[in-house]
C-alpha atoms as a PDB file:
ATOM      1  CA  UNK A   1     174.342 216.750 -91.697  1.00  0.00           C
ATOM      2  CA  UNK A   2     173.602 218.545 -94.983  1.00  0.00           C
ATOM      3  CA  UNK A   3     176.793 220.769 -96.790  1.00  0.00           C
ATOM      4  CA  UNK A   4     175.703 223.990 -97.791  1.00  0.00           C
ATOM      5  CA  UNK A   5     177.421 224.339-101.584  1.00  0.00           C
ATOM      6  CA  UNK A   6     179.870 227.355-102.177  1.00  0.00           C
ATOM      7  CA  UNK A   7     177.025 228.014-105.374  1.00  0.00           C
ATOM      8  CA  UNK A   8     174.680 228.963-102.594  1.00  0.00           C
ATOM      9  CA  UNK A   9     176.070 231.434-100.437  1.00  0.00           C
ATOM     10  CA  UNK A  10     175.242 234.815-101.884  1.00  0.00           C
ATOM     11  CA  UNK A  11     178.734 236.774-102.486  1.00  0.00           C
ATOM     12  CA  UNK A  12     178.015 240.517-100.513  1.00  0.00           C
ATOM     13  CA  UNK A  13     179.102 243.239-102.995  1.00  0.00           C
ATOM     14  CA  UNK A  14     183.149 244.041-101.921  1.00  0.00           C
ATOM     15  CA  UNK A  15     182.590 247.927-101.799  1.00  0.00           C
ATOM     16  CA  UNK A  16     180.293 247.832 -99.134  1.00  0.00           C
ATOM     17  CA  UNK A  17     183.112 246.321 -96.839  1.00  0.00           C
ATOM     18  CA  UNK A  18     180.908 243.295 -95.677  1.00  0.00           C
ATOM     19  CA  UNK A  19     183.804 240.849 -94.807  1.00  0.00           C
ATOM     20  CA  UNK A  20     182.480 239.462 -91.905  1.00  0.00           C
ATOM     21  CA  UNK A  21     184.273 239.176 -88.364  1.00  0.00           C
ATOM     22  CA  UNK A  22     183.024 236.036 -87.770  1.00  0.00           C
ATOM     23  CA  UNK A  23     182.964 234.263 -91.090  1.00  0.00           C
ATOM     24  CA  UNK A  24     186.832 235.180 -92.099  1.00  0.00           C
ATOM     25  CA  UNK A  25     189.052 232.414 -92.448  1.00  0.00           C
ATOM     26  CA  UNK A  26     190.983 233.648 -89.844  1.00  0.00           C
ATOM     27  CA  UNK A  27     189.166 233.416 -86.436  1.00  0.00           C
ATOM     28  CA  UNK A  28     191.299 235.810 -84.674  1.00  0.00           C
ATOM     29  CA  UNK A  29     189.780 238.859 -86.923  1.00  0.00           C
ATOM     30  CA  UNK A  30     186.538 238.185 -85.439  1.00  0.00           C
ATOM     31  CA  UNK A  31     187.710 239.445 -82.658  1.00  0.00           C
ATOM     32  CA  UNK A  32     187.050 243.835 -82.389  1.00  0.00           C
ATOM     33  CA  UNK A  33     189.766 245.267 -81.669  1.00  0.00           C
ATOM     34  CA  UNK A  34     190.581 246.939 -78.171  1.00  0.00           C
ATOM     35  CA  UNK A  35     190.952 250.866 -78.443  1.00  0.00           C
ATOM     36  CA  UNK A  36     194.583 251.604 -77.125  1.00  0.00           C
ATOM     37  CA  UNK A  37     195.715 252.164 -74.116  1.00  0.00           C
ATOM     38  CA  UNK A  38     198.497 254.139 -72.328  1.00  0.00           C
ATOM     39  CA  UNK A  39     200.994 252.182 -70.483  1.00  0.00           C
ATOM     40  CA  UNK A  40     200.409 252.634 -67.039  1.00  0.00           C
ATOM     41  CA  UNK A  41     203.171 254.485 -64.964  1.00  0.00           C
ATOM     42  CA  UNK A  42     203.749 251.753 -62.466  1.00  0.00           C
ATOM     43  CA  UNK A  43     205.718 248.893 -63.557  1.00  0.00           C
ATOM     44  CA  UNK A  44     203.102 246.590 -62.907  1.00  0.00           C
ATOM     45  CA  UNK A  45     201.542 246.067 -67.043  1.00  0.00           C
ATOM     46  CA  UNK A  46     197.831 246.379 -66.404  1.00  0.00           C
ATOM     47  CA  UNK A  47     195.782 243.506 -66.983  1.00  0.00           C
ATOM     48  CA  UNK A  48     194.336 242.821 -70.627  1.00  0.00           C
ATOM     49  CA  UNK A  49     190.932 243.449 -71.669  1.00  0.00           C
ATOM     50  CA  UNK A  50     189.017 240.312 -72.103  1.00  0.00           C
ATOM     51  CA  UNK A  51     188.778 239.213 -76.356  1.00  0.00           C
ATOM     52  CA  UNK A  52     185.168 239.860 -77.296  1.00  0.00           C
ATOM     53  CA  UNK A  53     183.642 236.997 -79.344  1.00  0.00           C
ATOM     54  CA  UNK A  54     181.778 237.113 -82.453  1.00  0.00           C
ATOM     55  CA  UNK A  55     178.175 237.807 -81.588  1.00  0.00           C
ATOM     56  CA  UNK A  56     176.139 236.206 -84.852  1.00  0.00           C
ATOM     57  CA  UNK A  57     172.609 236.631 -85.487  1.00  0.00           C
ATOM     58  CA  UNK A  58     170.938 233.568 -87.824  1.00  0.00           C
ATOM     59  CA  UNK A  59     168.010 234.994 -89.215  1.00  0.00           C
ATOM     60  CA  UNK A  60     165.784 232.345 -90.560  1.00  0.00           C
ATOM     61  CA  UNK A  61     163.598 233.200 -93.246  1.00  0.00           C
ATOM     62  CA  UNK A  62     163.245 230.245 -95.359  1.00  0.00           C
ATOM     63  CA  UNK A  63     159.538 228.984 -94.413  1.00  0.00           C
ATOM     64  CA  UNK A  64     157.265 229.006 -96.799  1.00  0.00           C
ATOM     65  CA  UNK A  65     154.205 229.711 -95.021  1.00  0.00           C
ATOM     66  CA  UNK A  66     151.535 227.739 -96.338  1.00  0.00           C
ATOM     67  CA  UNK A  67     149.136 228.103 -93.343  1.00  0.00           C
ATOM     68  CA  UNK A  68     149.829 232.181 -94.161  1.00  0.00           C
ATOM     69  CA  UNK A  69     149.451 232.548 -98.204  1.00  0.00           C
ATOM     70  CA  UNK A  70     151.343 230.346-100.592  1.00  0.00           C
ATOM     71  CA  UNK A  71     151.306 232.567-102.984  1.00  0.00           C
ATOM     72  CA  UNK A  72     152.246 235.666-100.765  1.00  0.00           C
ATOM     73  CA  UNK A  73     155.476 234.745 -98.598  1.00  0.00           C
ATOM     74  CA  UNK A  74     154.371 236.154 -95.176  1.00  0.00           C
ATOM     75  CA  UNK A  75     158.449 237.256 -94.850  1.00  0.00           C
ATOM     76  CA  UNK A  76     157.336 239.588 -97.606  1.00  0.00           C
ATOM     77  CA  UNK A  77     154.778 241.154 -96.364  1.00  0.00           C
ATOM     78  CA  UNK A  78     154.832 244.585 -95.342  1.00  0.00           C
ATOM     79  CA  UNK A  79     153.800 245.754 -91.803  1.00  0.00           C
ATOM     80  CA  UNK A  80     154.101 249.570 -91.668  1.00  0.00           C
ATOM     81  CA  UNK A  81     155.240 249.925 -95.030  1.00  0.00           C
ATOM     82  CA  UNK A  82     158.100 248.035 -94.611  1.00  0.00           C
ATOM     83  CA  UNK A  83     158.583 244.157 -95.378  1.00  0.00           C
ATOM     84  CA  UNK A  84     158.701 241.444 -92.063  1.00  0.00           C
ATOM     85  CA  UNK A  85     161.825 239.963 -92.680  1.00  0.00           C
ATOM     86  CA  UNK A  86     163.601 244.391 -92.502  1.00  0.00           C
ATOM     87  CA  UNK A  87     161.831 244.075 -89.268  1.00  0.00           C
ATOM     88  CA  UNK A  88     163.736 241.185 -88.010  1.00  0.00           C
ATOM     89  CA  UNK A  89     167.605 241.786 -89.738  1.00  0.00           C
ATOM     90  CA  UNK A  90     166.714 245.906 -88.216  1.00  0.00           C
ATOM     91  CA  UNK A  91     166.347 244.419 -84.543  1.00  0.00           C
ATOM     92  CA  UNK A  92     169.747 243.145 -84.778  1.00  0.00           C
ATOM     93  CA  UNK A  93     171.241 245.651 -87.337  1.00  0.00           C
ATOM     94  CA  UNK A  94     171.051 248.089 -84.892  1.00  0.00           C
ATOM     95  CA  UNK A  95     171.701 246.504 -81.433  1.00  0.00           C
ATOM     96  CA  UNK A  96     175.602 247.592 -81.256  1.00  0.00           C
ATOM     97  CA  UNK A  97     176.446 243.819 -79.508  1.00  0.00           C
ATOM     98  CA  UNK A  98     175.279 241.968 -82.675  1.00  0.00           C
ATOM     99  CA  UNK A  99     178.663 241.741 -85.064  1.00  0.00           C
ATOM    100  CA  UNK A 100     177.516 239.501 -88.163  1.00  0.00           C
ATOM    101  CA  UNK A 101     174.217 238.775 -89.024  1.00  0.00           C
ATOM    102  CA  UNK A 102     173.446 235.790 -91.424  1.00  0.00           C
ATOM    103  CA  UNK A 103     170.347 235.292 -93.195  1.00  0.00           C
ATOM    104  CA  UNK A 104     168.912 231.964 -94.467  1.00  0.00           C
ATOM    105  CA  UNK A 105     166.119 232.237 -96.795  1.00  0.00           C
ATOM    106  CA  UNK A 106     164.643 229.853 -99.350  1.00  0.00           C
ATOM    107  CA  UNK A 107     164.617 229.799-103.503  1.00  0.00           C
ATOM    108  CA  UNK A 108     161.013 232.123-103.883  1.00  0.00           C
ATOM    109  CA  UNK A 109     162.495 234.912-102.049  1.00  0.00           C
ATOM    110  CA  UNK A 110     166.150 234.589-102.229  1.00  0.00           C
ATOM    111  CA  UNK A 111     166.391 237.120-104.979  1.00  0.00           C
ATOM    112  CA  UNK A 112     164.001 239.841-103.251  1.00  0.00           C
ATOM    113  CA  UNK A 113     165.466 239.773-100.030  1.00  0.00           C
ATOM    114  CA  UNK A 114     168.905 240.054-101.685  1.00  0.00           C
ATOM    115  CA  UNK A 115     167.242 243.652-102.728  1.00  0.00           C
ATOM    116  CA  UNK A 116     165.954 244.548 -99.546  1.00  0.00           C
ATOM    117  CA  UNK A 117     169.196 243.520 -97.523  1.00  0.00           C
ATOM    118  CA  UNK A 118     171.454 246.349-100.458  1.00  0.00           C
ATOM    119  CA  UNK A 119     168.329 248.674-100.716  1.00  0.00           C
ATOM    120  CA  UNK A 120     168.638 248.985 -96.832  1.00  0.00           C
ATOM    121  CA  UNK A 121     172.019 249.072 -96.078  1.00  0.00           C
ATOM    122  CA  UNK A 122     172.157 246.327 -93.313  1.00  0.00           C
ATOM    123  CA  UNK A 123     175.935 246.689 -93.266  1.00  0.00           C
ATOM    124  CA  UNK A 124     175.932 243.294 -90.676  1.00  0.00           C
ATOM    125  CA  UNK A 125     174.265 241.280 -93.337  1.00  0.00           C
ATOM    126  CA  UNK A 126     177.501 238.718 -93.839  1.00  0.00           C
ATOM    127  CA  UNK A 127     175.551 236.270 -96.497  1.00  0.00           C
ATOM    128  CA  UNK A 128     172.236 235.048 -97.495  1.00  0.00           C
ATOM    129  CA  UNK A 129     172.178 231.422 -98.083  1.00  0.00           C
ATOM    130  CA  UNK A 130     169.283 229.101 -98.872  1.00  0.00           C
ATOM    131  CA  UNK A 131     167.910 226.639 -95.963  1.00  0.00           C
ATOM    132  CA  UNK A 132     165.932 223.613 -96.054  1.00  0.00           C
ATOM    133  CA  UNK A 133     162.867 222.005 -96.514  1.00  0.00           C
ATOM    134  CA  UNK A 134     162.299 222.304 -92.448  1.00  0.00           C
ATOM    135  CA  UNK A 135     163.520 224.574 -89.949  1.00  0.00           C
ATOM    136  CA  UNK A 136     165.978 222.351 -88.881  1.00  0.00           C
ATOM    137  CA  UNK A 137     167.663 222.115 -92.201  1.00  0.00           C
ATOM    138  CA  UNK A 138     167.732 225.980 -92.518  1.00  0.00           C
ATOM    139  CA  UNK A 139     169.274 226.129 -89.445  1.00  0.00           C
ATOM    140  CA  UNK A 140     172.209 223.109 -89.780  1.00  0.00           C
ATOM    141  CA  UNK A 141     173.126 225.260 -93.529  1.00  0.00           C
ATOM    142  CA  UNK A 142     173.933 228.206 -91.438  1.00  0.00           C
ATOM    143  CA  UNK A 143     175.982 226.638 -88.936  1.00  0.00           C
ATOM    144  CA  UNK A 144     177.488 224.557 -91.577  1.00  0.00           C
ATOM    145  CA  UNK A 145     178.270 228.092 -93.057  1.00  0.00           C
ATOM    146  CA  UNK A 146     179.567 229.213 -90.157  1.00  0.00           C
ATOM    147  CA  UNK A 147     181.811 226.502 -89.324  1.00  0.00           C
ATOM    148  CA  UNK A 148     183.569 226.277 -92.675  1.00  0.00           C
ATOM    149  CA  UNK A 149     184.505 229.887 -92.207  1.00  0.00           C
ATOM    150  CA  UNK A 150     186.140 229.348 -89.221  1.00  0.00           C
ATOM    151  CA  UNK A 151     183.932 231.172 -86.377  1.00  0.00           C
ATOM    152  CA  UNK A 152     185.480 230.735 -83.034  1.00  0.00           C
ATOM    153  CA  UNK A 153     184.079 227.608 -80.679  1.00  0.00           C
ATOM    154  CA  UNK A 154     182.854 230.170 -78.372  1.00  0.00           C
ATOM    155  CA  UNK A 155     181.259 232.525 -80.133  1.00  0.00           C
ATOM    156  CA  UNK A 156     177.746 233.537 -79.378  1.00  0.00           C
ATOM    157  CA  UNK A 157     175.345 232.713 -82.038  1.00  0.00           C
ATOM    158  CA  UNK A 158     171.521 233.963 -81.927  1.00  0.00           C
ATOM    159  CA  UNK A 159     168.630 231.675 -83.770  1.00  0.00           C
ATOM    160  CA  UNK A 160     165.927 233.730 -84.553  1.00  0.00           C
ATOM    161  CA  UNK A 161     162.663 233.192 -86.533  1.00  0.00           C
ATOM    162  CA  UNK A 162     161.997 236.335 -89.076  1.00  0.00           C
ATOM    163  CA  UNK A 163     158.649 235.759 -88.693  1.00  0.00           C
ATOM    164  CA  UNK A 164     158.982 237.712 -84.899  1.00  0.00           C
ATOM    165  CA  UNK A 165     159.765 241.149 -86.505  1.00  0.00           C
ATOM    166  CA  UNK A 166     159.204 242.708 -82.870  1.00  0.00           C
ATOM    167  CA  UNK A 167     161.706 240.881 -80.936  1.00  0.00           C
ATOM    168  CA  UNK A 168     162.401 243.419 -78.013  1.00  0.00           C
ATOM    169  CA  UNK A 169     166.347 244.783 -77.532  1.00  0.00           C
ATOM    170  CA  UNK A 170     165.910 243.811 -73.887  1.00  0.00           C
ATOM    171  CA  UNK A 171     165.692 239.902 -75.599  1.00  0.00           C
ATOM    172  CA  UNK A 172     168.209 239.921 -77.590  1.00  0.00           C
ATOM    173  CA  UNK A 173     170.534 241.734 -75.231  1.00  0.00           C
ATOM    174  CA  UNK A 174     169.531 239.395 -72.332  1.00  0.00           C
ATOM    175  CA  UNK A 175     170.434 236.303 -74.576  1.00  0.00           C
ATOM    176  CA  UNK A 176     173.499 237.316 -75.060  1.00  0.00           C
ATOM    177  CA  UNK A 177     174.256 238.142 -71.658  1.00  0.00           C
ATOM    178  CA  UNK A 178     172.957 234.337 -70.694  1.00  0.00           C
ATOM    179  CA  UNK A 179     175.679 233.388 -72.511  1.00  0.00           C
ATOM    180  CA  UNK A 180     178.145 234.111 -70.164  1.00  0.00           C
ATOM    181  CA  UNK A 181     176.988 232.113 -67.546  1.00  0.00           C
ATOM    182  CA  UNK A 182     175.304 229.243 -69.597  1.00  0.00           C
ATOM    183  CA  UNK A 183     176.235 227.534 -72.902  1.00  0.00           C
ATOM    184  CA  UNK A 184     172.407 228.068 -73.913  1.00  0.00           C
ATOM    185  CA  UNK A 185     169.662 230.251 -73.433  1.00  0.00           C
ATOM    186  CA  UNK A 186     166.063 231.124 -74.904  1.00  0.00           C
ATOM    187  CA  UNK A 187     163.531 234.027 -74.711  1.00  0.00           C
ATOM    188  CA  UNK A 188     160.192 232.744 -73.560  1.00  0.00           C
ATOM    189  CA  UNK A 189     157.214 234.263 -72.119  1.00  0.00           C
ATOM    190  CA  UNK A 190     155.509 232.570 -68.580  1.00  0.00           C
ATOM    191  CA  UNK A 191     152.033 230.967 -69.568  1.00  0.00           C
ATOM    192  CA  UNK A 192     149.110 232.629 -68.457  1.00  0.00           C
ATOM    193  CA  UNK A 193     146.935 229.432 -69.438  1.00  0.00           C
ATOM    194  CA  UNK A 194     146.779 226.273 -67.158  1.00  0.00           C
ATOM    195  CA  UNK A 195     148.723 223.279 -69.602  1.00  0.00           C
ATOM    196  CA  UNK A 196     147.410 220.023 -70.220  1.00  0.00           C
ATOM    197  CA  UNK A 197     148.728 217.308 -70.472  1.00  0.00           C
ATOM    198  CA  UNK A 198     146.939 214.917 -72.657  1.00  0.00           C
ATOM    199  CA  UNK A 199     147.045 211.422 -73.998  1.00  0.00           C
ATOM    200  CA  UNK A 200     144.786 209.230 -76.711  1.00  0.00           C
ATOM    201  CA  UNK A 201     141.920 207.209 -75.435  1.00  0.00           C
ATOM    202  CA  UNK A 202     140.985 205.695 -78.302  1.00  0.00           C
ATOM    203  CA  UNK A 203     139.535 208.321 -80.652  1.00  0.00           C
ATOM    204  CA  UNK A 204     139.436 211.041 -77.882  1.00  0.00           C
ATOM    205  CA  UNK A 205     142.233 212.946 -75.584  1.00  0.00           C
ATOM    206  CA  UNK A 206     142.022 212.879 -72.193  1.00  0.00           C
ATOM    207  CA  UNK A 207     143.979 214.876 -69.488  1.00  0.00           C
ATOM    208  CA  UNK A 208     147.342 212.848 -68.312  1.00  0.00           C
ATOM    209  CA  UNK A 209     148.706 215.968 -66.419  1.00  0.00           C
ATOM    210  CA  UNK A 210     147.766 219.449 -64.946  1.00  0.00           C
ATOM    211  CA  UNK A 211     151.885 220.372 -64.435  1.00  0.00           C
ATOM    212  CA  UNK A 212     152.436 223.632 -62.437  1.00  0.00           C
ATOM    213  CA  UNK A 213     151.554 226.831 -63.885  1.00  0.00           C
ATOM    214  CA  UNK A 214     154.355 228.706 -62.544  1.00  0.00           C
ATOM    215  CA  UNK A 215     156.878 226.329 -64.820  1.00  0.00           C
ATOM    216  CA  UNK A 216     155.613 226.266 -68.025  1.00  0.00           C
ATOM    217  CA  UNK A 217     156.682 228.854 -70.310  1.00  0.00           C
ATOM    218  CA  UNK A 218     156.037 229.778 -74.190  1.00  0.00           C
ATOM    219  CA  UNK A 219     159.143 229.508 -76.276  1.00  0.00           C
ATOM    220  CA  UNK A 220     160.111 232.294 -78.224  1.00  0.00           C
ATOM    221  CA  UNK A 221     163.456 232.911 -80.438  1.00  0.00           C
ATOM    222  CA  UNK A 222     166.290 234.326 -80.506  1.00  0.00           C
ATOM    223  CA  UNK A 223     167.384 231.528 -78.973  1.00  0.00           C
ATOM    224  CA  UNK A 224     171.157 231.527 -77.954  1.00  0.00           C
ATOM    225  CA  UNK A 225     173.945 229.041 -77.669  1.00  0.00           C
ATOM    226  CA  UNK A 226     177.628 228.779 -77.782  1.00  0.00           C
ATOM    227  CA  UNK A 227     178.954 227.476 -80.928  1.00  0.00           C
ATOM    228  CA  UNK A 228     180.457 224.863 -80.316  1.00  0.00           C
ATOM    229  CA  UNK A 229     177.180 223.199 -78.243  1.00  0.00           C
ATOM    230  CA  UNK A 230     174.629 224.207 -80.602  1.00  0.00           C
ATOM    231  CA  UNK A 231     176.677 222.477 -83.214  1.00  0.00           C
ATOM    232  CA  UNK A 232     177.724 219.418 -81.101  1.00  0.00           C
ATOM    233  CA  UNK A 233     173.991 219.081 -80.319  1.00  0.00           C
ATOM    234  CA  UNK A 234     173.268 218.816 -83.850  1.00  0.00           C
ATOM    235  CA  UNK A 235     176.088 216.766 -84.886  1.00  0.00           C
ATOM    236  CA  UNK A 236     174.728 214.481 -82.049  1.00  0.00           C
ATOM    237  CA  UNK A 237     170.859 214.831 -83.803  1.00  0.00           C
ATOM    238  CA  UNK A 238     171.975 214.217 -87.344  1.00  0.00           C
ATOM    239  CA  UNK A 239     172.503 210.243 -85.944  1.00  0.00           C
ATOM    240  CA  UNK A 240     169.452 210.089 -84.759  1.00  0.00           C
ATOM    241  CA  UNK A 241     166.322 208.357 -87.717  1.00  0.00           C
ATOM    242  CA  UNK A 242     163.528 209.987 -85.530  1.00  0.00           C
ATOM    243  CA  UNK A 243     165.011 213.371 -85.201  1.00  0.00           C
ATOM    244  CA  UNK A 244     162.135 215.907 -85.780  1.00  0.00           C
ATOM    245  CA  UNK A 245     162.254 218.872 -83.426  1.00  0.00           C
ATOM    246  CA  UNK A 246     160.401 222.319 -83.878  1.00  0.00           C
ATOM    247  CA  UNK A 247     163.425 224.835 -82.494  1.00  0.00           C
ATOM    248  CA  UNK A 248     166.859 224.594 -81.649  1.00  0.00           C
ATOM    249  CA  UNK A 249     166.362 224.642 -78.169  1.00  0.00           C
ATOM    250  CA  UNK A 250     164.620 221.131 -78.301  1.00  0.00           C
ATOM    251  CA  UNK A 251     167.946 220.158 -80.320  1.00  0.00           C
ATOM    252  CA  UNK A 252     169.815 220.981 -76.995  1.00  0.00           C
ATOM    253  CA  UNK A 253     167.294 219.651 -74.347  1.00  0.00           C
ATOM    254  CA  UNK A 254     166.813 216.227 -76.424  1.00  0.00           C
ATOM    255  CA  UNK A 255     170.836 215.270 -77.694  1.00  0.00           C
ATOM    256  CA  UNK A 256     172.550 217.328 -74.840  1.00  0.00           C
ATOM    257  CA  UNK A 257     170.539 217.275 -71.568  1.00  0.00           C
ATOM    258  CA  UNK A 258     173.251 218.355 -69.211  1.00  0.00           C
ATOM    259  CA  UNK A 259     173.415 221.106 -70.998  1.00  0.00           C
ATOM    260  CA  UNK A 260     171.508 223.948 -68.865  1.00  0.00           C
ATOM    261  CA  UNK A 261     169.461 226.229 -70.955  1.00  0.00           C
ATOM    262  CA  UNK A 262     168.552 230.122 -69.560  1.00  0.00           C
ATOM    263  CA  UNK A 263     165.213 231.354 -69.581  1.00  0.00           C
ATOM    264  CA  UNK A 264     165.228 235.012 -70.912  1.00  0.00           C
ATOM    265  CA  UNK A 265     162.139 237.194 -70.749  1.00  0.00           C
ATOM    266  CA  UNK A 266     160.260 237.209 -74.078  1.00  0.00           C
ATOM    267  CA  UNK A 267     157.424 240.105 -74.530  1.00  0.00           C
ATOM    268  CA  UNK A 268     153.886 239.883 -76.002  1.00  0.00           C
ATOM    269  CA  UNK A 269     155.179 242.207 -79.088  1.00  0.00           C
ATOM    270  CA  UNK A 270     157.708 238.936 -79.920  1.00  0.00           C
ATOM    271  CA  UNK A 271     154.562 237.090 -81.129  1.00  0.00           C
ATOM    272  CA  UNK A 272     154.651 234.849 -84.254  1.00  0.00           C
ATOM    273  CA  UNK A 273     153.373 235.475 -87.255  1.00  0.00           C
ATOM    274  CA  UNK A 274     151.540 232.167 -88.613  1.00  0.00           C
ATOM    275  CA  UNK A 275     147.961 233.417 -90.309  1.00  0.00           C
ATOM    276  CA  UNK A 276     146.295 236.561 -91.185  1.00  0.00           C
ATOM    277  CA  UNK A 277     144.726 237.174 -88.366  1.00  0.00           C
ATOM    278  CA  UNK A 278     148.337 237.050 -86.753  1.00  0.00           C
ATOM    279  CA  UNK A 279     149.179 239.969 -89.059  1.00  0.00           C
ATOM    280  CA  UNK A 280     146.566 242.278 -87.896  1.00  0.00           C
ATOM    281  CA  UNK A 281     147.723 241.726 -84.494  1.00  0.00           C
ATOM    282  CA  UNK A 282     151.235 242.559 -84.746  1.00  0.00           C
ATOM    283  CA  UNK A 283     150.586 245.489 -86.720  1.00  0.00           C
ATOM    284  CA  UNK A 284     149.996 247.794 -83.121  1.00  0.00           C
ATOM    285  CA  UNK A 285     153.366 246.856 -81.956  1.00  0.00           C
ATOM    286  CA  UNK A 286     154.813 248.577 -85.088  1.00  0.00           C
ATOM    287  CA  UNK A 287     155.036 252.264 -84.138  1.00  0.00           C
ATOM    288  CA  UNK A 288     156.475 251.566 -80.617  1.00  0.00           C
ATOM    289  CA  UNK A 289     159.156 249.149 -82.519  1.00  0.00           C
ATOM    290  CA  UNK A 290     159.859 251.984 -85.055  1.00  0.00           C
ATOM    291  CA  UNK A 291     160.568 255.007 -81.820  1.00  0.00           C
ATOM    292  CA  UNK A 292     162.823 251.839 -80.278  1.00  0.00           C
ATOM    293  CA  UNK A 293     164.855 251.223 -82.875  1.00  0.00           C
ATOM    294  CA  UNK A 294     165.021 254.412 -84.008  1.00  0.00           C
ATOM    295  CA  UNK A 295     166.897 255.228 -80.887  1.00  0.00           C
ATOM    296  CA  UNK A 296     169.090 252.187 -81.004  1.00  0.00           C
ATOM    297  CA  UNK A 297     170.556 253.124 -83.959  1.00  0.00           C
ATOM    298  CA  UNK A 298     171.499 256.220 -83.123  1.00  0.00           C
ATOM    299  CA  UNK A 299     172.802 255.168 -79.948  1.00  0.00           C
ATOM    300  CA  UNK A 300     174.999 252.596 -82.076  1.00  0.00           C
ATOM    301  CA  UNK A 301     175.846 255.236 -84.543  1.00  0.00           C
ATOM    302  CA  UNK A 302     177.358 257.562 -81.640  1.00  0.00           C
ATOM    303  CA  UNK A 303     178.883 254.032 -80.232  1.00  0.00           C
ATOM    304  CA  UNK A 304     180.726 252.979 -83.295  1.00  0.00           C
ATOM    305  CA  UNK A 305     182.099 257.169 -83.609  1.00  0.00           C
ATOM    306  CA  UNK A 306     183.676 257.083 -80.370  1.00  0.00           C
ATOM    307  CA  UNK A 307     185.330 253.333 -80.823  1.00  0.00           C
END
């Protein structure tokens, strides 16, 4: 499994308080703090709140889009005025569940979306380190990253492609709620299209399978796990020649298949984008994303005054 270097991590300025609860040395500060109590008048003590665990988003925005404009990183591009990859770190910025968010980027943008991250005051933004050359890379530096800062084994850690600026709160909040009844989960919309399942005939495909509508599903992100499985599960991958999978979940399914994984309910706004024509069609999910959020964060804002 590749190390991420120290070099890379990009140090958040110290006045804007940016320690992170998950990635301190010391686990137990990634922990938020219980508002006090009064001691109750019986003898009985009353029972302890239950520790909350880290909740981390991993935003991954180190593709380079070649299918999209090589010369014009599609993270960078604005939609509404506003660049793809705000989009995604806003979604989780302002859910008030999400404590750290880390974002991975690669070399041609590191430097701009080091602006954007201080020019919008994403106060969760713990670091911004560089991935790999595939999404599988980008995604072992930040657990890498992660682990060498101590996170706690359980805590909940979110994989999400900053390409899918309009990831729904419903999502994101449902993820992390899978969590507490499986070790993995992932956001995924039910098909709508009959799958086939093909195989090579010489030059041609031909159909192997017609599987059951009603079970096959589109895979979205975030998608969720425990720390300690996703990590295992990759540990696990790294001794594998032929590993080669497109998301994280696959990571889980192929190297830990007891390992349940939830199905959370994606949206059509969630879409990816992956060419031009991809653009223009996210672009009407803007204004509903922008009244959303807009509410979210004051919603967190009154949340965090009352803690």
């Amino acid at each position: 499994m590749r190390e991420e270097s120290q070099e890379s991590q990009h140090d958040r300025q110290p006045d804007r308080a940016r320690q992170s609860q998950a990635c301190d040395a010391d686990p137990q500060e990634a922990v938020q703090s219980q508002p006090a109590t009064e001691p109750a008048e019986s003898a009985a003590e009353p029972a302890a709140a239950p520790a909350q665990v880290p909740v981390v988003a991993v935003v991954l925005a180190a593709g380079f889009g070649t299918r999209f404009d090589a010369r014009n990183p599609k993270q960078l591009v604005a939609v509404a005025n506003k660049p793809v990859v705000c989009w995604s770190i806003e979604a989780f910025e302002y859910d008030p569940r999400i404590t750290d968010i880390v974002v991975v980027v690669n070399p041609q943008v590191r430097d701009e979306v080091e602006r954007l991250v201080d020019e919008g005051g994403y106060a969760k933004v713990r670091a911004i380190i560089e991935g790999g050359a595939e999404r599988v890379d980008s995604t072992e530096s930040a657990l890498q990253m992660l682990a060498d800062f101590g996170i706690p084994q359980d805590a909940k850690v979110l994989i999400h492609d900053s390409v899918r600026p309009f990831v729904e709160r419903s999502s994101i909040d449902g993820c992390i709620d899978a969590l507490d009844e499986f070790d993995a989960a992932t956001v995924a919309m039910a098909s709508t299209d009959t799958i086939l399942v093909t195989e090579d005939l010489g030059d041609r495909k031909v159909v192997h399978a017609v599987p059951d509508r009603s079970d096959m599903f589109r895979a979205q992100t975030p998608q969720a796990f425990r720390f300690k499985t996703i990590r295992h599960a990759y540990e696990l991958a790294a001794q594998d020649p032929d590993f080669h999978p497109t998301d994280d979940t696959r990571v889980v399914v192929d190297y830990l298949p007891d390992t349940r994984v939830a199905i959370v309910a994606g949206s059509e706004s969630n879409m990816k984008i992956t060419t031009q024509d991809d653009l223009e069609m996210v672009k009407r999910f803007a204004f509903e994303a922008t009244r959303k959020r807009a509410i979210d964060r004051v919603q967190g804002m009154v949340r965090s005054g009352e803690a």
